[in-house]
N, C-alpha and C. Protein backbone atom coordinates (compact mmCIF):
# COMPACT_ATOMS: atom_id res chain seq x y z
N UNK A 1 2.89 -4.94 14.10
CA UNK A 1 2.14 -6.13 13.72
C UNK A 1 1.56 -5.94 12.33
N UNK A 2 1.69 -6.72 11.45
CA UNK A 2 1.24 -6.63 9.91
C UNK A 2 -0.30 -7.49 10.13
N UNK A 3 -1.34 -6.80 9.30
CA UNK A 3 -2.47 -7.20 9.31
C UNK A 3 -2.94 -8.08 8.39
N UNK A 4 -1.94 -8.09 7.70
CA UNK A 4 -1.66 -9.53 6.40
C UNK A 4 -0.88 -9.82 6.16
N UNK A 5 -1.08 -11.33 5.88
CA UNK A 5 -0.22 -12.22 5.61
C UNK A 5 -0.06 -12.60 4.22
N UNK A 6 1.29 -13.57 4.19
CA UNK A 6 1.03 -13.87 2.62
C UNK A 6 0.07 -15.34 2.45
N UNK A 7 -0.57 -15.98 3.36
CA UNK A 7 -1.74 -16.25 3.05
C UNK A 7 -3.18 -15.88 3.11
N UNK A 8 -3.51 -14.92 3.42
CA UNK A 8 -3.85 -13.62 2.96
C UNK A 8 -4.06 -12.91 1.98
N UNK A 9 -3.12 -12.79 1.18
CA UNK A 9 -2.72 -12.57 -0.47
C UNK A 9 -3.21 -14.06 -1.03
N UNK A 10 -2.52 -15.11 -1.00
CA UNK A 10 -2.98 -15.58 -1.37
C UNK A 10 -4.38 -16.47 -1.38
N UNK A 11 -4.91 -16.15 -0.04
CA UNK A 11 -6.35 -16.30 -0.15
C UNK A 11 -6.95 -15.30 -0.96
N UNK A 12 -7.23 -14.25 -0.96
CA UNK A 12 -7.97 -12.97 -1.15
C UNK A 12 -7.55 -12.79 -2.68
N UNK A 13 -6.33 -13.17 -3.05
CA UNK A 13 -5.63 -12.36 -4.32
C UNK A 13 -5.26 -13.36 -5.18
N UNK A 14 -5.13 -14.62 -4.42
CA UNK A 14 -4.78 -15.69 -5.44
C UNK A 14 -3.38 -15.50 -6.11
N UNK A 15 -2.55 -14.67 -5.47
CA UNK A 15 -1.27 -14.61 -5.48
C UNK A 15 -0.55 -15.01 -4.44
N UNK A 16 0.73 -16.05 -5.17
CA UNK A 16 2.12 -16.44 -4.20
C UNK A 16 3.10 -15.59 -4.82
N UNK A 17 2.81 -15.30 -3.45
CA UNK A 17 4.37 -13.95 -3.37
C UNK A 17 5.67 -14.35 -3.54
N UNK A 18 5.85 -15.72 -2.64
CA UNK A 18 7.14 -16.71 -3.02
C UNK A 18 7.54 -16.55 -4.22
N UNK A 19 6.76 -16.71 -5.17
CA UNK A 19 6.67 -17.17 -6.59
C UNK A 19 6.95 -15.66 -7.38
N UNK A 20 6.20 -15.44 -7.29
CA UNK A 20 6.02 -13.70 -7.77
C UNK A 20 7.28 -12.60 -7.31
N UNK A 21 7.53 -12.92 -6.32
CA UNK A 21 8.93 -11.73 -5.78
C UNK A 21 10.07 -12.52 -6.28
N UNK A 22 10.54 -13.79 -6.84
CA UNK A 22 11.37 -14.92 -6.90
C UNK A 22 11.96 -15.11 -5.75
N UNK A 23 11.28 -15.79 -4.68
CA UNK A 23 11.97 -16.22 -3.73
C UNK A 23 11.61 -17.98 -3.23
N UNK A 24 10.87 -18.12 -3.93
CA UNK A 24 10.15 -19.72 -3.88
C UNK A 24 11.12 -20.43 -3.52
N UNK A 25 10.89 -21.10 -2.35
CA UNK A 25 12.13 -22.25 -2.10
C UNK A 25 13.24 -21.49 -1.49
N UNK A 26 13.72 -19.99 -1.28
CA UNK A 26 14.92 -19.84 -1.38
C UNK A 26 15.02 -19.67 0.84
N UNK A 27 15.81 -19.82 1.30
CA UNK A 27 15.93 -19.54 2.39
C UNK A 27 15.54 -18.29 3.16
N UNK A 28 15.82 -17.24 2.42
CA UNK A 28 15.41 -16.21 3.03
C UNK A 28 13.97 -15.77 2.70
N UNK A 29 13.08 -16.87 1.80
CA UNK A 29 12.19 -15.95 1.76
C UNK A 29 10.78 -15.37 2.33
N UNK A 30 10.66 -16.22 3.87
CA UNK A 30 9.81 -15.44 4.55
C UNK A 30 10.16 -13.89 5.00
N UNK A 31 11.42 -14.16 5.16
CA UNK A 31 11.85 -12.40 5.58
C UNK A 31 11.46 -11.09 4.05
N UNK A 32 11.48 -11.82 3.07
CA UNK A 32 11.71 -10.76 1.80
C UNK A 32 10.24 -10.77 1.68
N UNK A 33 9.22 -11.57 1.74
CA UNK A 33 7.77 -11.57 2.06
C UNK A 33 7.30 -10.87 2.59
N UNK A 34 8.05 -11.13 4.17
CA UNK A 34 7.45 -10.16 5.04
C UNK A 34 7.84 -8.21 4.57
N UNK A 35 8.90 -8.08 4.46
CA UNK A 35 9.47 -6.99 4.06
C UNK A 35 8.34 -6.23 3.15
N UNK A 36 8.16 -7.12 2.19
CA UNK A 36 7.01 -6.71 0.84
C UNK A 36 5.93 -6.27 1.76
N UNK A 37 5.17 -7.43 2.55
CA UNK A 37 3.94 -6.97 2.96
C UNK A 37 3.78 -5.66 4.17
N UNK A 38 5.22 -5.56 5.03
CA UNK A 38 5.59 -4.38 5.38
C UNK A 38 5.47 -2.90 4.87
N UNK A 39 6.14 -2.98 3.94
CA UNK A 39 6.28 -1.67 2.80
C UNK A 39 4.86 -1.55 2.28
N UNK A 40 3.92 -2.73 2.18
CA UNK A 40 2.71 -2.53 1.55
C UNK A 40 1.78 -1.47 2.76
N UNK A 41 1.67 -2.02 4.02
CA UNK A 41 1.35 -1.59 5.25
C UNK A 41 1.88 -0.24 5.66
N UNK A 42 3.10 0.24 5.07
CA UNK A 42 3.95 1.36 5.63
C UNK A 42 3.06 2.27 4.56
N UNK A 43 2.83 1.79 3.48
CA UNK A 43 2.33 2.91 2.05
C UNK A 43 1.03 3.29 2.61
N UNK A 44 0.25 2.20 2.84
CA UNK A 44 -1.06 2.91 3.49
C UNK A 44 -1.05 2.88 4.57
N UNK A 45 -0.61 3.01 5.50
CA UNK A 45 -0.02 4.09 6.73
C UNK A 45 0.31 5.04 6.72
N UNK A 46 1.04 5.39 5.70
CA UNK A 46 2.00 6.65 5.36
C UNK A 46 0.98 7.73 4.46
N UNK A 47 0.31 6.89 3.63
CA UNK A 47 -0.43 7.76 3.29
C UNK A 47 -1.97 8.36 4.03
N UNK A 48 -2.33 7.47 4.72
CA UNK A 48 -3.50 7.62 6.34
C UNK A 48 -3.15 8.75 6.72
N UNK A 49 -1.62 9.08 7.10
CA UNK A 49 -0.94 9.92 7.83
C UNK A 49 -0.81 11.69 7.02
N UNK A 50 -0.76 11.63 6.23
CA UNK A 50 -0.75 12.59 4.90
C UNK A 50 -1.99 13.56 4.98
N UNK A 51 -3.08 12.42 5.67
CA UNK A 51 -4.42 13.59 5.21
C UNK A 51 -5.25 13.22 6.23
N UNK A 52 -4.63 12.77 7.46
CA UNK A 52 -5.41 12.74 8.68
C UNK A 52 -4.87 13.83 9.53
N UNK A 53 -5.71 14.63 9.96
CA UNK A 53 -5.46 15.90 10.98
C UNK A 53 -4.83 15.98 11.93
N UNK A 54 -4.50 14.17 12.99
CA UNK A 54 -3.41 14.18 13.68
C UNK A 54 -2.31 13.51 13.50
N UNK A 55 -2.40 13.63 11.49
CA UNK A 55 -0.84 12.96 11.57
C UNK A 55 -0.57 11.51 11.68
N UNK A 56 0.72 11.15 11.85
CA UNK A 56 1.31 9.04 12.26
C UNK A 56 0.53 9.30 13.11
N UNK A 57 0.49 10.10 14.60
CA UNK A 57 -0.54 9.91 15.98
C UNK A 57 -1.70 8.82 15.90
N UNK A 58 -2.75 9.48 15.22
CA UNK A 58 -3.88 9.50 14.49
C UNK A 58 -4.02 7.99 13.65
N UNK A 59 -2.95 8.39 12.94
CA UNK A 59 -2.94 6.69 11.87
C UNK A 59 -2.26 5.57 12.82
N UNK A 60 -1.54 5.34 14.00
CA UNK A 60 -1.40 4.65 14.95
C UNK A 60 -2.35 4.31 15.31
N UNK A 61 -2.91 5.22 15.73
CA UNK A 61 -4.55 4.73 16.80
C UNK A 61 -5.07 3.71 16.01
N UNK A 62 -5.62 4.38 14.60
CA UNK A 62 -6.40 3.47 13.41
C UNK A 62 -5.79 1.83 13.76
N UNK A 63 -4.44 1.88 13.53
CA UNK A 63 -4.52 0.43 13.41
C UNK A 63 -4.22 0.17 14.83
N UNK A 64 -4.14 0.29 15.88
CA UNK A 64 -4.26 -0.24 17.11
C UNK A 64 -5.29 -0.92 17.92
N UNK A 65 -6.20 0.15 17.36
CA UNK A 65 -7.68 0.03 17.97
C UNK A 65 -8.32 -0.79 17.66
N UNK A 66 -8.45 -1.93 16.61
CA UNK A 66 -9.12 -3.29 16.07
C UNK A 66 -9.87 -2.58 15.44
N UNK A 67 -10.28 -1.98 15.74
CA UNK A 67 -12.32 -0.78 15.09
C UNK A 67 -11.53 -0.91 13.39
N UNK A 68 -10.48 -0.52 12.81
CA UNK A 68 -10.49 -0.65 11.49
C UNK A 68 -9.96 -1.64 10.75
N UNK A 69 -9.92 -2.64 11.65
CA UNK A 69 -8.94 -3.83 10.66
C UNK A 69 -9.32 -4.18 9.57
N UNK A 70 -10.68 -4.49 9.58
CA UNK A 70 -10.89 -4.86 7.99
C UNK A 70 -10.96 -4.42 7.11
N UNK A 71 -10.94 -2.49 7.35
CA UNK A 71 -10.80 -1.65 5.97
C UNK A 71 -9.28 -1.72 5.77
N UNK A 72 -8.55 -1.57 7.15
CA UNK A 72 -7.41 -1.50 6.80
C UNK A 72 -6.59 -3.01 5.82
N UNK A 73 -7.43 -3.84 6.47
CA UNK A 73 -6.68 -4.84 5.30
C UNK A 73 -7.07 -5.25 4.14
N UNK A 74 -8.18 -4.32 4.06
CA UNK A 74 -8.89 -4.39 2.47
C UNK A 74 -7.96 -3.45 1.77
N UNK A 75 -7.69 -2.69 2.28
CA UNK A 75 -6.92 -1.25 1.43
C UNK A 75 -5.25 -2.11 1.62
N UNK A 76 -4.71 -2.44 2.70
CA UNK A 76 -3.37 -2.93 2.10
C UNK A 76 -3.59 -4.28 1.05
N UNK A 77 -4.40 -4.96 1.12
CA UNK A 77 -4.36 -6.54 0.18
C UNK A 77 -4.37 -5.35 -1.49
N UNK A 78 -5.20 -4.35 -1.13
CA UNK A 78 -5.83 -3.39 -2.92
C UNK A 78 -3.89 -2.54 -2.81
N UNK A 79 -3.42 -2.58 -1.93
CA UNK A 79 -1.67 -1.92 -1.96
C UNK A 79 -0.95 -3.03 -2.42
N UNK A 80 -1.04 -4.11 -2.24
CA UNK A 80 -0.32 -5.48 -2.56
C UNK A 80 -0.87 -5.46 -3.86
N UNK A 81 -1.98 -5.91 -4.39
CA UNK A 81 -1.84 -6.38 -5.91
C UNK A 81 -1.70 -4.90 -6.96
N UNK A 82 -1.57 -3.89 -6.07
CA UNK A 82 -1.24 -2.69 -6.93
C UNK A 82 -0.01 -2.70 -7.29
N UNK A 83 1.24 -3.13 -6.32
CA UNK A 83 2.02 -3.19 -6.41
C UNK A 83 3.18 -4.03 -7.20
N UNK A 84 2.20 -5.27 -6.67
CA UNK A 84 2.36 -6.30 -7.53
C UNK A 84 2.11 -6.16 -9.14
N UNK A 85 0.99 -5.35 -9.19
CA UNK A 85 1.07 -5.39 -10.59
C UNK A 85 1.82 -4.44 -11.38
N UNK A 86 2.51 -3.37 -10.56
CA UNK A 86 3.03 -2.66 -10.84
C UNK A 86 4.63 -2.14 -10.41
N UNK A 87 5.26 -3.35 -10.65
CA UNK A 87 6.63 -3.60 -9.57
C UNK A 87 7.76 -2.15 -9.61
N UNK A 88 7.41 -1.16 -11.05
CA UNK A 88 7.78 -0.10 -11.25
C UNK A 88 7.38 0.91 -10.30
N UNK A 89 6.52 1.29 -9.66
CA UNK A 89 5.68 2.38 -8.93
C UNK A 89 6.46 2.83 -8.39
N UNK A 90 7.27 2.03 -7.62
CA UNK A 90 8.38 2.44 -6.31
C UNK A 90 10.05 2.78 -7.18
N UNK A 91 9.75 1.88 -7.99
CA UNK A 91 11.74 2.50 -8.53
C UNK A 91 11.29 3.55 -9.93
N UNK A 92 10.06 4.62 -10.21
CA UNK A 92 10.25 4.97 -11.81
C UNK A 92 11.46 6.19 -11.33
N UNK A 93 11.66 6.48 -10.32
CA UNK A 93 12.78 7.84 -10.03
C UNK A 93 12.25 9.37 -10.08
N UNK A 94 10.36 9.48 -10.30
CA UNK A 94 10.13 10.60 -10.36
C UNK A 94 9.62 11.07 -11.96
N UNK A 95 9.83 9.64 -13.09
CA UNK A 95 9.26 10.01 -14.45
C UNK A 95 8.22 9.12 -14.39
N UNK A 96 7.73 9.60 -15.87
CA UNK A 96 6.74 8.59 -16.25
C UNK A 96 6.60 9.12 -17.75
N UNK A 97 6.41 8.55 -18.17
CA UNK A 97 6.09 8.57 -19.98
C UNK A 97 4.35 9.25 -20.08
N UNK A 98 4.02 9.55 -20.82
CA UNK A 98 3.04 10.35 -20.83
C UNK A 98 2.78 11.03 -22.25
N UNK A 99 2.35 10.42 -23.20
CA UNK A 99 1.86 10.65 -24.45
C UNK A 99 3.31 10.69 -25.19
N UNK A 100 3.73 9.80 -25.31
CA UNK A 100 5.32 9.41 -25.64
C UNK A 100 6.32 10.42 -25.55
N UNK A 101 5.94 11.75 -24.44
CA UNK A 101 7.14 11.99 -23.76
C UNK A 101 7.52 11.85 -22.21
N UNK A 102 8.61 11.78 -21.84
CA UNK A 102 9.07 11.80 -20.62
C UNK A 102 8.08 12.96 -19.71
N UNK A 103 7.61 12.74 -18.67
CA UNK A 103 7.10 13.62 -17.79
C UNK A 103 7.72 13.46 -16.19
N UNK A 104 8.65 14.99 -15.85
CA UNK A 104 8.88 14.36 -14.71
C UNK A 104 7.60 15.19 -13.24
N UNK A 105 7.85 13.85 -12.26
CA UNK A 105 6.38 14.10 -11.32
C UNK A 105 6.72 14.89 -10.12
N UNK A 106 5.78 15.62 -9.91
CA UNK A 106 5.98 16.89 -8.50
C UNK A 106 5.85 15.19 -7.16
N UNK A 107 6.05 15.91 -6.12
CA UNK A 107 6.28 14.88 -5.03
C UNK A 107 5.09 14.47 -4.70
N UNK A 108 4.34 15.68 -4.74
CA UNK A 108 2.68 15.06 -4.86
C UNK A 108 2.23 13.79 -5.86
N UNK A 109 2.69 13.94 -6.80
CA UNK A 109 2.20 13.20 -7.99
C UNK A 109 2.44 11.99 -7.64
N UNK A 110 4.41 11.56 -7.48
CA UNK A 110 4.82 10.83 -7.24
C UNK A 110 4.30 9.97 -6.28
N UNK A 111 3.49 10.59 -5.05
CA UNK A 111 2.93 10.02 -3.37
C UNK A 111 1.54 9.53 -4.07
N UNK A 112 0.86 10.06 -5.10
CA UNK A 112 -0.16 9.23 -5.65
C UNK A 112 -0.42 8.31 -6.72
N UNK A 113 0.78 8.60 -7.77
CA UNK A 113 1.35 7.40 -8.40
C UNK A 113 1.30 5.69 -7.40
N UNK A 114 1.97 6.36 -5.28
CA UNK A 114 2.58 4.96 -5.12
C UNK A 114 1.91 4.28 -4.55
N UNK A 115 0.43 5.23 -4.51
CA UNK A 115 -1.01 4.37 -3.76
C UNK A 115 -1.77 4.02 -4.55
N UNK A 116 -2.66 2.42 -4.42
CA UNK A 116 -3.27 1.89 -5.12
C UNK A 116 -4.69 2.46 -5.36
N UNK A 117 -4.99 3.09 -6.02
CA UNK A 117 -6.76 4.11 -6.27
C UNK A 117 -7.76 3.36 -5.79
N UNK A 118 -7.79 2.39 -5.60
CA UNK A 118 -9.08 1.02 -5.10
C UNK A 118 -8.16 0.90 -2.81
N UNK A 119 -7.67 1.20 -2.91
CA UNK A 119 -6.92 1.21 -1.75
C UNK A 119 -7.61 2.91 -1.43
N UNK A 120 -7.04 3.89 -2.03
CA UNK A 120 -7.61 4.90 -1.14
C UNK A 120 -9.05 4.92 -1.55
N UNK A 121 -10.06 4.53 -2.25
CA UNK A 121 -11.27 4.29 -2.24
C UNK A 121 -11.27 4.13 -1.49
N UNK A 122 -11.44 2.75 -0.53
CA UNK A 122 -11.45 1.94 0.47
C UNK A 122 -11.34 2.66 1.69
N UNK A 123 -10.02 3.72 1.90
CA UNK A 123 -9.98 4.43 3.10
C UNK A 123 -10.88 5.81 2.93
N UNK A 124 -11.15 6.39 1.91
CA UNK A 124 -11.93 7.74 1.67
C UNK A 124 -13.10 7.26 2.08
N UNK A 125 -13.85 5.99 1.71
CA UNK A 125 -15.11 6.03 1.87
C UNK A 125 -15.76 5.29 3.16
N UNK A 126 -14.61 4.76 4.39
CA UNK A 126 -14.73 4.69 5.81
C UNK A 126 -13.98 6.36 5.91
N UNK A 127 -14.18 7.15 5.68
CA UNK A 127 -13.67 8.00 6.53
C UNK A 127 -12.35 7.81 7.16
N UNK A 128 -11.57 7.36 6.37
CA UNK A 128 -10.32 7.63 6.99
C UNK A 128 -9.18 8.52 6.29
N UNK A 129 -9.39 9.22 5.50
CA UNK A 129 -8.62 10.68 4.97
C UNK A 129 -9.41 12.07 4.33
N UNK A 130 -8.67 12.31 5.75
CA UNK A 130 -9.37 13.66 6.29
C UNK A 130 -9.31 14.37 4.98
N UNK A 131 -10.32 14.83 4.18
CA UNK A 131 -10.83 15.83 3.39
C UNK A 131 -11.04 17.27 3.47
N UNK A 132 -10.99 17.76 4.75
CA UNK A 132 -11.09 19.14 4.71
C UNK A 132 -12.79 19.58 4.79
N UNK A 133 -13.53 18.26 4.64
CA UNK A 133 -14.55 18.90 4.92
C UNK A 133 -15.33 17.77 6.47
N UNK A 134 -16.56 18.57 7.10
CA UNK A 134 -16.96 18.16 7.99
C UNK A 134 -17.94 16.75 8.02
């Protein structure tokens, strides 16, 4: 179940995704919508999962349980216009330019390059990635 919609986005963000992904009008494009807001949901899931102590387990519960919906859809809507504004994040292949040379990124780098910094705000400061400390 996705915890946002693309009116949703466009309440909150004042972005049409229709418009913005180029699919406006086109037949398929609730499915390529949905897909987007999927992958947005899978990123901060995936990353929940990264630095929570029990793992997908753990980040399942989170969104099952209702108890976090609204951080959780504060942090995917802050994954959507990250993304959005940054349609590169997901295809740079592992570079990035970096004082006008090529820099290529460890896998770490790359996994925080593809999360939005106002998104893991959002989950660091409900307590939802586990830090290592008590």
């Amino acid at each position: 179940m996705l915890l946002v919609t693309k009116e949703d986005v466009y309440n909150y963000l004042n972005i049409n995704l229709a418009e913005d992904l180029g699919v406006e009008g086109q037949a398929n494009s609730t499915t390529v919508i949905t897909e987007f807001l999927k992958e947005a949901q899978e990123d901060v899931a995936n990353y929940i999962s990264s630095h929570a102590f029990g793992g997908m387990t753990q980040t399942k519960r989170y969104f099952k349980s209702g108890r976090f919906d609204r951080i959780l859809k504060r942090a995917i809507l802050e994954q959507v216009r990250y993304v959005n504004a940054n349609p590169d994040v997901r295809t740079n292949a592992g570079l990035m330019l970096q004082n006008g040379a090529i820099h290529r990124l460890t896998v770490d780098e790359r996994v925080e390059a593809s999360i939005s910094p106002k998104a893991v705000e959002i989950l660091s400061n409900a307590g939802l990635l586990y830090g290592g400390r008590a």
